[in-house]
Each structure stands twice: as structure tokens, then as C-alpha cells.
Protein backbone atom coordinates (compact mmCIF):
# COMPACT_ATOMS: atom_id res chain seq x y z
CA UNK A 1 -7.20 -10.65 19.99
CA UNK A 2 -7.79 -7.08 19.97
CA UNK A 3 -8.57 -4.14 17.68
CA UNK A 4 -5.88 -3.95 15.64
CA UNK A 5 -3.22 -1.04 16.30
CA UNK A 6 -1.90 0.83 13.48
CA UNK A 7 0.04 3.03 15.32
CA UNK A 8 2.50 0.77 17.04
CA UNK A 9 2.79 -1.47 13.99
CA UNK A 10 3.78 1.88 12.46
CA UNK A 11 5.91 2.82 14.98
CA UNK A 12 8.03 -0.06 14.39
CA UNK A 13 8.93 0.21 10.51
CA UNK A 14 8.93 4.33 10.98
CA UNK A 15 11.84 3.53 13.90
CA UNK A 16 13.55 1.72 11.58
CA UNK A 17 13.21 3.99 8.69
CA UNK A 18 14.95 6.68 11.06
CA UNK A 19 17.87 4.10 11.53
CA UNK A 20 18.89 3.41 7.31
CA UNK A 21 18.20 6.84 6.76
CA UNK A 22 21.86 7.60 9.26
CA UNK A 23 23.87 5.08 7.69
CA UNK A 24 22.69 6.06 4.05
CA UNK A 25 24.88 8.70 4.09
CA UNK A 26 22.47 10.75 2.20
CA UNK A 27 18.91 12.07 3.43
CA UNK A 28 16.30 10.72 0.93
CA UNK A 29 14.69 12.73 -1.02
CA UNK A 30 10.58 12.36 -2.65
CA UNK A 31 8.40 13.92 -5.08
CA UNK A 32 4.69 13.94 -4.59
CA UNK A 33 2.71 14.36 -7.78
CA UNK A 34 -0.94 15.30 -7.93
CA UNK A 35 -2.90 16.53 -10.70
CA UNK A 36 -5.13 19.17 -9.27
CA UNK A 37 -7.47 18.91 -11.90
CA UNK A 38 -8.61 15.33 -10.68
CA UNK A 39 -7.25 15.17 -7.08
CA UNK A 40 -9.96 13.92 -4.64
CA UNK A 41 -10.05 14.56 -1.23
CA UNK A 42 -8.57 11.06 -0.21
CA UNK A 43 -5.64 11.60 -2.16
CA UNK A 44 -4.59 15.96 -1.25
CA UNK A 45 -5.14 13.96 2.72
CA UNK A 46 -2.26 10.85 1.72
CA UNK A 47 0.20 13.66 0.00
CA UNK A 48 -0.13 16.12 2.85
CA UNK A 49 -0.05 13.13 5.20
CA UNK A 50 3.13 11.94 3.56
CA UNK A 51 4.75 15.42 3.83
CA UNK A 52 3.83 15.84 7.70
CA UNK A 53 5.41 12.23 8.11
CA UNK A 54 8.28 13.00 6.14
CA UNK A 55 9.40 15.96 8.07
CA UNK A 56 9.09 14.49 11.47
CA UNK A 57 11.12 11.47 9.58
CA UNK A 58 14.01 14.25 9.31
CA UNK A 59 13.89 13.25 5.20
CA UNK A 60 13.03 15.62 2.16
CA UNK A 61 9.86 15.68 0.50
CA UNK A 62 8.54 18.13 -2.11
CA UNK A 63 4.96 18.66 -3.18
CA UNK A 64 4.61 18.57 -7.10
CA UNK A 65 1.17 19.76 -8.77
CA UNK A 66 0.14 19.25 -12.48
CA UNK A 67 -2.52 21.64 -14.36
CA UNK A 68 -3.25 19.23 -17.07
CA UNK A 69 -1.84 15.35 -18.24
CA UNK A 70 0.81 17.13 -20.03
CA UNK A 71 2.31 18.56 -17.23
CA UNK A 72 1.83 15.61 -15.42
CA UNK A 73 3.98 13.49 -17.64
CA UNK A 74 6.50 16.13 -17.65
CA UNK A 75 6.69 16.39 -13.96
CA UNK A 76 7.30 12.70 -14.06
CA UNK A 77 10.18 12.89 -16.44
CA UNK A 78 12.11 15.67 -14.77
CA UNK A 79 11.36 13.72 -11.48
CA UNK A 80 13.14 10.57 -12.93
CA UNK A 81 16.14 12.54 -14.43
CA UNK A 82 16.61 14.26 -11.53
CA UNK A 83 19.52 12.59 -9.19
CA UNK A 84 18.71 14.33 -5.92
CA UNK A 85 15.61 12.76 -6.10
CA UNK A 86 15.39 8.91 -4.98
CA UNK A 87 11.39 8.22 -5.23
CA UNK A 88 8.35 9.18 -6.90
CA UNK A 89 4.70 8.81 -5.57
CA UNK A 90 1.66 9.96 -7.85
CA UNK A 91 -1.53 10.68 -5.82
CA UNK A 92 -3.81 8.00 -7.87
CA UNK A 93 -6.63 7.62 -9.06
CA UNK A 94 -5.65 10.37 -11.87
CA UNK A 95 -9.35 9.70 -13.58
CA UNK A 96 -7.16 10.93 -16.92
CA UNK A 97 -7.46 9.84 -20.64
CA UNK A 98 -4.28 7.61 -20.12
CA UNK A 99 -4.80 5.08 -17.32
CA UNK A 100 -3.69 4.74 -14.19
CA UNK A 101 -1.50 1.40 -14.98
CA UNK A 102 -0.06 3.01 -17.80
CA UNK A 103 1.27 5.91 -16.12
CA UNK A 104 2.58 3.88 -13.00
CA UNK A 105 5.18 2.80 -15.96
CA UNK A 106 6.04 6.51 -16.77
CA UNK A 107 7.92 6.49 -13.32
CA UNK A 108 10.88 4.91 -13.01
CA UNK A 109 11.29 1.45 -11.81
CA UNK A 110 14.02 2.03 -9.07
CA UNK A 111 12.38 5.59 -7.99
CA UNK A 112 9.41 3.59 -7.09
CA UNK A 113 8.64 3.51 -4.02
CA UNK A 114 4.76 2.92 -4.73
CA UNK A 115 6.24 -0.71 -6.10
CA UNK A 116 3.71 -0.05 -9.24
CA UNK A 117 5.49 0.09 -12.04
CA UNK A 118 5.21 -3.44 -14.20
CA UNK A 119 8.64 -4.54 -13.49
CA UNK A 120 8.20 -4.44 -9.60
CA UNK A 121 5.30 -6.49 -10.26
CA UNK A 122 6.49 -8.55 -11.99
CA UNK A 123 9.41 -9.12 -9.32
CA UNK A 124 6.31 -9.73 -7.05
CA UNK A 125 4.99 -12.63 -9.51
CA UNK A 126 8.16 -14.44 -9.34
CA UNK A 127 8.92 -13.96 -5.64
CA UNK A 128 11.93 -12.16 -5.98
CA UNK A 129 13.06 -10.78 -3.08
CA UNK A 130 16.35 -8.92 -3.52
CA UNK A 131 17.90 -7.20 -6.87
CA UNK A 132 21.37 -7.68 -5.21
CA UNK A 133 21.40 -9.83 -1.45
CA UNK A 134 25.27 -9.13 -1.27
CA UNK A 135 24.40 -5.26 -0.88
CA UNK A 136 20.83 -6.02 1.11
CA UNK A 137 19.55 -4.64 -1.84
CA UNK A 138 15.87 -5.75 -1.98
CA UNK A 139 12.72 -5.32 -4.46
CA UNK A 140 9.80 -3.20 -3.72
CA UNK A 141 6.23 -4.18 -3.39
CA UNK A 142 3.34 -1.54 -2.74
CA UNK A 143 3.04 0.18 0.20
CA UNK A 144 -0.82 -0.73 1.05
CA UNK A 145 -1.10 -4.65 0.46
CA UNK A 146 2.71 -4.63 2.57
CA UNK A 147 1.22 -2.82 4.93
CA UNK A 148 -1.64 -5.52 5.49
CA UNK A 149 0.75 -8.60 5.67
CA UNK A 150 2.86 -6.86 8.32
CA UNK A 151 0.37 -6.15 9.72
CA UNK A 152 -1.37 -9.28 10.04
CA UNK A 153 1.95 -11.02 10.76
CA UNK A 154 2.73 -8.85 14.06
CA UNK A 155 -0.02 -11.49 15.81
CA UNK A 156 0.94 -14.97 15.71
CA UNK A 157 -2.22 -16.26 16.62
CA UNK A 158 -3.02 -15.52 12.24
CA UNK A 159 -1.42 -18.00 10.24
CA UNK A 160 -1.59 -16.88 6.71
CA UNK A 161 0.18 -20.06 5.86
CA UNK A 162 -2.91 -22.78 4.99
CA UNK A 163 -5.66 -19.74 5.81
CA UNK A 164 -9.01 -18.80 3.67
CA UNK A 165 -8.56 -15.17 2.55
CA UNK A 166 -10.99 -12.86 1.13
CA UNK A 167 -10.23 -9.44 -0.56
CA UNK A 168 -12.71 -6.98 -1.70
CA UNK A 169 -10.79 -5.81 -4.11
CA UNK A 170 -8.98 -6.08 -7.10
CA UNK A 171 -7.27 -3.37 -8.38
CA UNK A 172 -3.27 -3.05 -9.47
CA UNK A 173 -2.66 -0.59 -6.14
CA UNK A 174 -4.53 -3.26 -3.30
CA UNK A 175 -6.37 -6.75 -4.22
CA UNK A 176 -4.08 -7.90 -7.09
CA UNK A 177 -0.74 -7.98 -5.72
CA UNK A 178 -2.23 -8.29 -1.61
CA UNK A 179 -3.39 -11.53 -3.37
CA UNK A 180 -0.06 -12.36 -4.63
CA UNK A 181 1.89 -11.23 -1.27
CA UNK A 182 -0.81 -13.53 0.67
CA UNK A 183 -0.19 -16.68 -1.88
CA UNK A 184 3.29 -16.45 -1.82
CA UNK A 185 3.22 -16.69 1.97
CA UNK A 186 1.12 -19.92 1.85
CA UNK A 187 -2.60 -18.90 1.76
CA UNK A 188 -5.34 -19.90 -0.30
CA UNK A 189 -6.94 -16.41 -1.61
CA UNK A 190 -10.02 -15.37 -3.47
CA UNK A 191 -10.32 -11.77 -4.85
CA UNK A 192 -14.17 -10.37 -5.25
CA UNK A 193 -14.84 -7.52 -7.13
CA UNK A 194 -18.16 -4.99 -8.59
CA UNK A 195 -18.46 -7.79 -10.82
CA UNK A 196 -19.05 -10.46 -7.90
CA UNK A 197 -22.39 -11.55 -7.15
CA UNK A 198 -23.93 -10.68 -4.10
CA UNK A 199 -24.55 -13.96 -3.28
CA UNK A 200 -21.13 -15.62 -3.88
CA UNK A 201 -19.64 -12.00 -1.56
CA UNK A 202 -21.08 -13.11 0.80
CA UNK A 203 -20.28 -16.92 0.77
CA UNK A 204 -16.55 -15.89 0.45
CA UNK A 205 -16.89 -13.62 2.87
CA UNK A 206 -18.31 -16.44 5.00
CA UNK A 207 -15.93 -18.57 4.53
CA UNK A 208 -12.46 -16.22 4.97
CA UNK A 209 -10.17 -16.83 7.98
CA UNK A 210 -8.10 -13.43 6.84
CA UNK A 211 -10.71 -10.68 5.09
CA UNK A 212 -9.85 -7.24 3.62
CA UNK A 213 -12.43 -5.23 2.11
CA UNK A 214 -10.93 -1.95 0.11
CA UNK A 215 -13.59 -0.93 -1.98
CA UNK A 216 -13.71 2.68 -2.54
CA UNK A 217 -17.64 3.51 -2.54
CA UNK A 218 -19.21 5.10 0.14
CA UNK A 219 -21.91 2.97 -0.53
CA UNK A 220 -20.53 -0.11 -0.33
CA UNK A 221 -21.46 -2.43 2.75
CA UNK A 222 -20.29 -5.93 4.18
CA UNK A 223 -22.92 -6.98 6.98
CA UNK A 224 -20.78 -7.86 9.95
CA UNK A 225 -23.28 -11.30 10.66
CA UNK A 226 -21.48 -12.44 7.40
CA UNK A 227 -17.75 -12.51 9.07
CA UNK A 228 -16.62 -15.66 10.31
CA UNK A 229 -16.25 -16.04 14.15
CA UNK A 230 -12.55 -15.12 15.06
CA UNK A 231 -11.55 -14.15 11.71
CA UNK A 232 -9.36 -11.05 10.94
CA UNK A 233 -10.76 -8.10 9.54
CA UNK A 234 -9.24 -5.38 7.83
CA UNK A 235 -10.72 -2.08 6.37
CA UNK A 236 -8.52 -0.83 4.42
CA UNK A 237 -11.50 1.49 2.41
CA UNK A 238 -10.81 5.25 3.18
CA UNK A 239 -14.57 5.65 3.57
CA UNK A 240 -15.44 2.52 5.88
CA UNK A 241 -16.59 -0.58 4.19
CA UNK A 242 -18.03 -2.72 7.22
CA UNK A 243 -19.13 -1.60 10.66
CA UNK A 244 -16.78 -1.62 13.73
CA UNK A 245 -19.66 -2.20 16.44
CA UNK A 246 -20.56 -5.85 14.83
CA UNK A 247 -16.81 -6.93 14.39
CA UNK A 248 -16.24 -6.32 17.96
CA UNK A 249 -18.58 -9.30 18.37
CA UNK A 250 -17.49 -11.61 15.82
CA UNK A 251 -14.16 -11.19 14.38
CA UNK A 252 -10.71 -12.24 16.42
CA UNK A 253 -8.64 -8.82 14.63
CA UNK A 254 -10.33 -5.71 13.43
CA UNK A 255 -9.76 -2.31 12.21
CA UNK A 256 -11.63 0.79 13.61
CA UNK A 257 -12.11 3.96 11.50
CA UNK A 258 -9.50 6.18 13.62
CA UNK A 259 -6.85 3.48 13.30
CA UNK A 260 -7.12 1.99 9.97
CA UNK A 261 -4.21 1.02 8.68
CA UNK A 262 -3.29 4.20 6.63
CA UNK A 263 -0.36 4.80 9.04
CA UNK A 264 1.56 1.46 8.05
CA UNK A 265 0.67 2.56 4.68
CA UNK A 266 2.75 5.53 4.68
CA UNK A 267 5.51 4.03 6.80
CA UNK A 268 5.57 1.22 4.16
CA UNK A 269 6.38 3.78 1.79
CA UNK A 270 8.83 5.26 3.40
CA UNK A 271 10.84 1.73 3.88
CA UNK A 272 10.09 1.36 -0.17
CA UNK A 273 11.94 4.99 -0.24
CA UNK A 274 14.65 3.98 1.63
CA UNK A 275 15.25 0.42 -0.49
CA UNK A 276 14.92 3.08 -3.49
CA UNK A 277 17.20 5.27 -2.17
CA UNK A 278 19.91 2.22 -1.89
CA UNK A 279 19.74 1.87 -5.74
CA UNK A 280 21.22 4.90 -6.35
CA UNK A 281 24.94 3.94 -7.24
CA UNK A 282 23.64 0.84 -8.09
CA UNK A 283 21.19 1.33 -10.53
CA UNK A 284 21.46 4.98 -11.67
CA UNK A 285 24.46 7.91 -10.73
């Protein structure tokens, strides 16, 4: 198997994005928040990235900044009142006085196209896969861990049902509900974390048929001798979590640093806009 491509396993979901958006009847519309104050350069890169794709998408996107958490939450709230507006992506982490999981629940649930807020996570927990199958109506999970199972599942050779999966990671936006998107599809799955001892990383690492490492230090290493021979291995870390040159020895499916898989990310997002965009007459006038 080869290096993994993220652009034609973009491709795909950004083709079919182009095809809902015609028979919608309406062009989708998204808000970007970021709070200057905090913004990192990872996150000002996703929203401009997200505004670049969403003009060549032919759909609307708008660029919202906050001075201060007040402004933030206020943002937020005109965001979710507002009708023309169909979802609602905050450039996270906010490194605010609230938290980050507590103001994923200040957006709304069916403007969500992040698949964040509690109650699409919870949908996630149960496995529920439409709010209403007559109208092909369906739930939305977040963009990054759907953007790893697609793209694991567009080579056949990796069977997630019965594999060994690692994630370095644990957080509410990758490892937790990855884990849960990975179980639910049949696969035994073990989350590590800062808190993980070196010595049992490195046994699970070891051990993984599917690994995904997402940790965001730059200091952070996985030694490529540790990766089992043929597994799959995906960075999904902005900075690079595990040498390329080693993988290309070892592993059966890797990522390289100029095609990670932040372009099925975004095109994730925008199918989660478009299922968002569906709930408008449904859900909300």
C-alpha cells in the first residue's frame, strides 16, 4: 500500500459536496469564529483554509473575529439566531476562562457542523445515524476523526472490523469520539494520552494494526522502529508527530507532512455543513 493520498480522498467527498449543494435549493452559508486574542497559527491557517475551500466550493462563508470571551459568546448567539446562516465553526483551542467543551455547547446543535456540541456526541455514543432516514436526514460527527475512517476505509486491504488501534490522543475534537467511530465499526481501540507511560506508548503502539498519533506538541515523538510491520499510520498532528522516512520502511499506509489529512478534514466539514444545512425546515425556520 502506498502513502496515503489526501487529495483524492478529498476530491471525492468535495465532488459530492458540489452535487447537494444544486439540489438544496439554497447555497449554504458558514460562520468562522476566532478569537484573536488566543488564535494560534494552526487555527488563522484552518479558517483561511476553510474560506479558500469554500469559495472554490461556490458556497458562502464569512470570517467572524472576537476581541475578548464576551464578544465571542455574542458572536455565537447572533450566529445561531441568524437564519441565513446554516453552520458554525469556532477556531479551537480558545485557551479562555470557559473551556473549550463548554463553549462547543454555546453553538447550536443543528448549526454544527464541527459535530461538537454534547448532543451530537451523544448521537455518536448511541450509533445513531440519521435524525430523520425518510428525508436522508443524517447526524453529524466531527470533521477530523470522519475524516480518518474514510479515509482508512478507501483501502480495503485495512479492516477496521477485528483490528488493534492505537490513538495518541484523547481529546473531545480527535481521540475520544475517533475511538468511538472506530468501535462502532468493529475494532478493538486503545486511546494513550500525556498521562500514558512511556513504556506502555510504546507497547500499544507496538501492538496497533490501525495507529493515529494527534498530539499537538512539537516535541512530541513516536520512533518509527516502534510501528508494527504493515500497519497504517496516520499523522494527523499539525506539527508532525512521527517521521515519514522510517514509515516508508515499516508501515503498509502512511501520511507524509504535505499530504496529511487536513484536506479530508475540511471537506468533512463541508459534508457536516451540507447535512446542517438540510435541517433547516426541519429543525429551525
Amino acid at each position: 500500500m502506498p502513502v496515503l493520498d489526501s487529495q483524492a480522498a478529498a476530491d471525492v467527498f468535495l465532488d459530492w459536496v458540489r452535487q447537494e449543494k444544486a439540489s438544496l435549493g439554497f447555497t449554504p452559508r458558514l460562520a468562522a469564529i476566532l478569537n484573536r486574542p488566543t488564535a494560534d497559527a494552526a487555527s488563522i491557517e484552518y479558517r483561511d483554509l476553510i474560506l479558500k475551500d469554500a469559495a472554490r466550493l461556490g458556497l458562502e462563508a464569512e470570517a467572524l473575529e472576537s476581541s475578548d470571551e464576551g464578544e465571542l459568546f455574542e458572536l455565537i448567539r447572533r450566529a445561531n439566531g441568524d437564519s441565513g446562516i446554516h453552520g458554525i465553526i469556532v477556531l479551537y483551542p480558545l485557551r479562555c476562562k470557559i473551556s473549550d467543551e463548554d463553549v462547543m455547547d454555546l453553538v447550536s446543535p443543528y448549526k454544527d457542523p464541527e459535530g461538537l456540541h454534547s448532543i451530537n456526541l451523544g448521537y455518536l455514543i448511541k450509533f445513531k445515524q440519521y435524525l430523520d432516514e425518510k428525508r436522508q436526514v443524517k447526524c453529524v460527527v466531527p470533521a477530523t476523526p470522519k475524516a480518518v475512517v474514510k479515509a482508512l476505509q478507501r483501502y480495503p486491504e485495512i479492516k477496521i472490523d477485528g483490528a488493534f488501534v492505537t490513538i495518541v490522543n484523547n481529546s473531545m475534537r480527535v481521540g475520544k469520539p475517533l475511538g468511538l467511530m472506530l468501535e462502532n465499526l468493529g475494532a478493538t481501540v486503545v486511546k494513550c494520552y500525556h498521562k500514558t507511560r512511556p513504556a506502555d506508548l510504546e507497547a500499544c503502539v507496538r501492538r496497533a494494526d490501525i495507529l493515529v498519533t494527534a498530539v499537538p506538541d512539537p516535541k512530541f515523538r513516536i520512533d518509527a522502529s516502534w510501528v508494527k510491520p504493515g500497519a497504517a499510520v496516520l499523522d494527523v498532528s499539525y506539527e508532525g508527530n512521527i517521521g515519514p522516512a522510517g514509515l516508508s520502511e515499516r508501515a503498509g499506509l502512511w501520511t507524509v507532512p504535505e499530504n496529511r489529512l487536513g484536506k479530508v478534514t475540511r471537506a468533512m466539514m463541508f459534508v457536516n455543513l451540507v447535512y446542517c444545512a438540510r435541517y433547516k425546515g426541519v429543525f429551525y425556520d
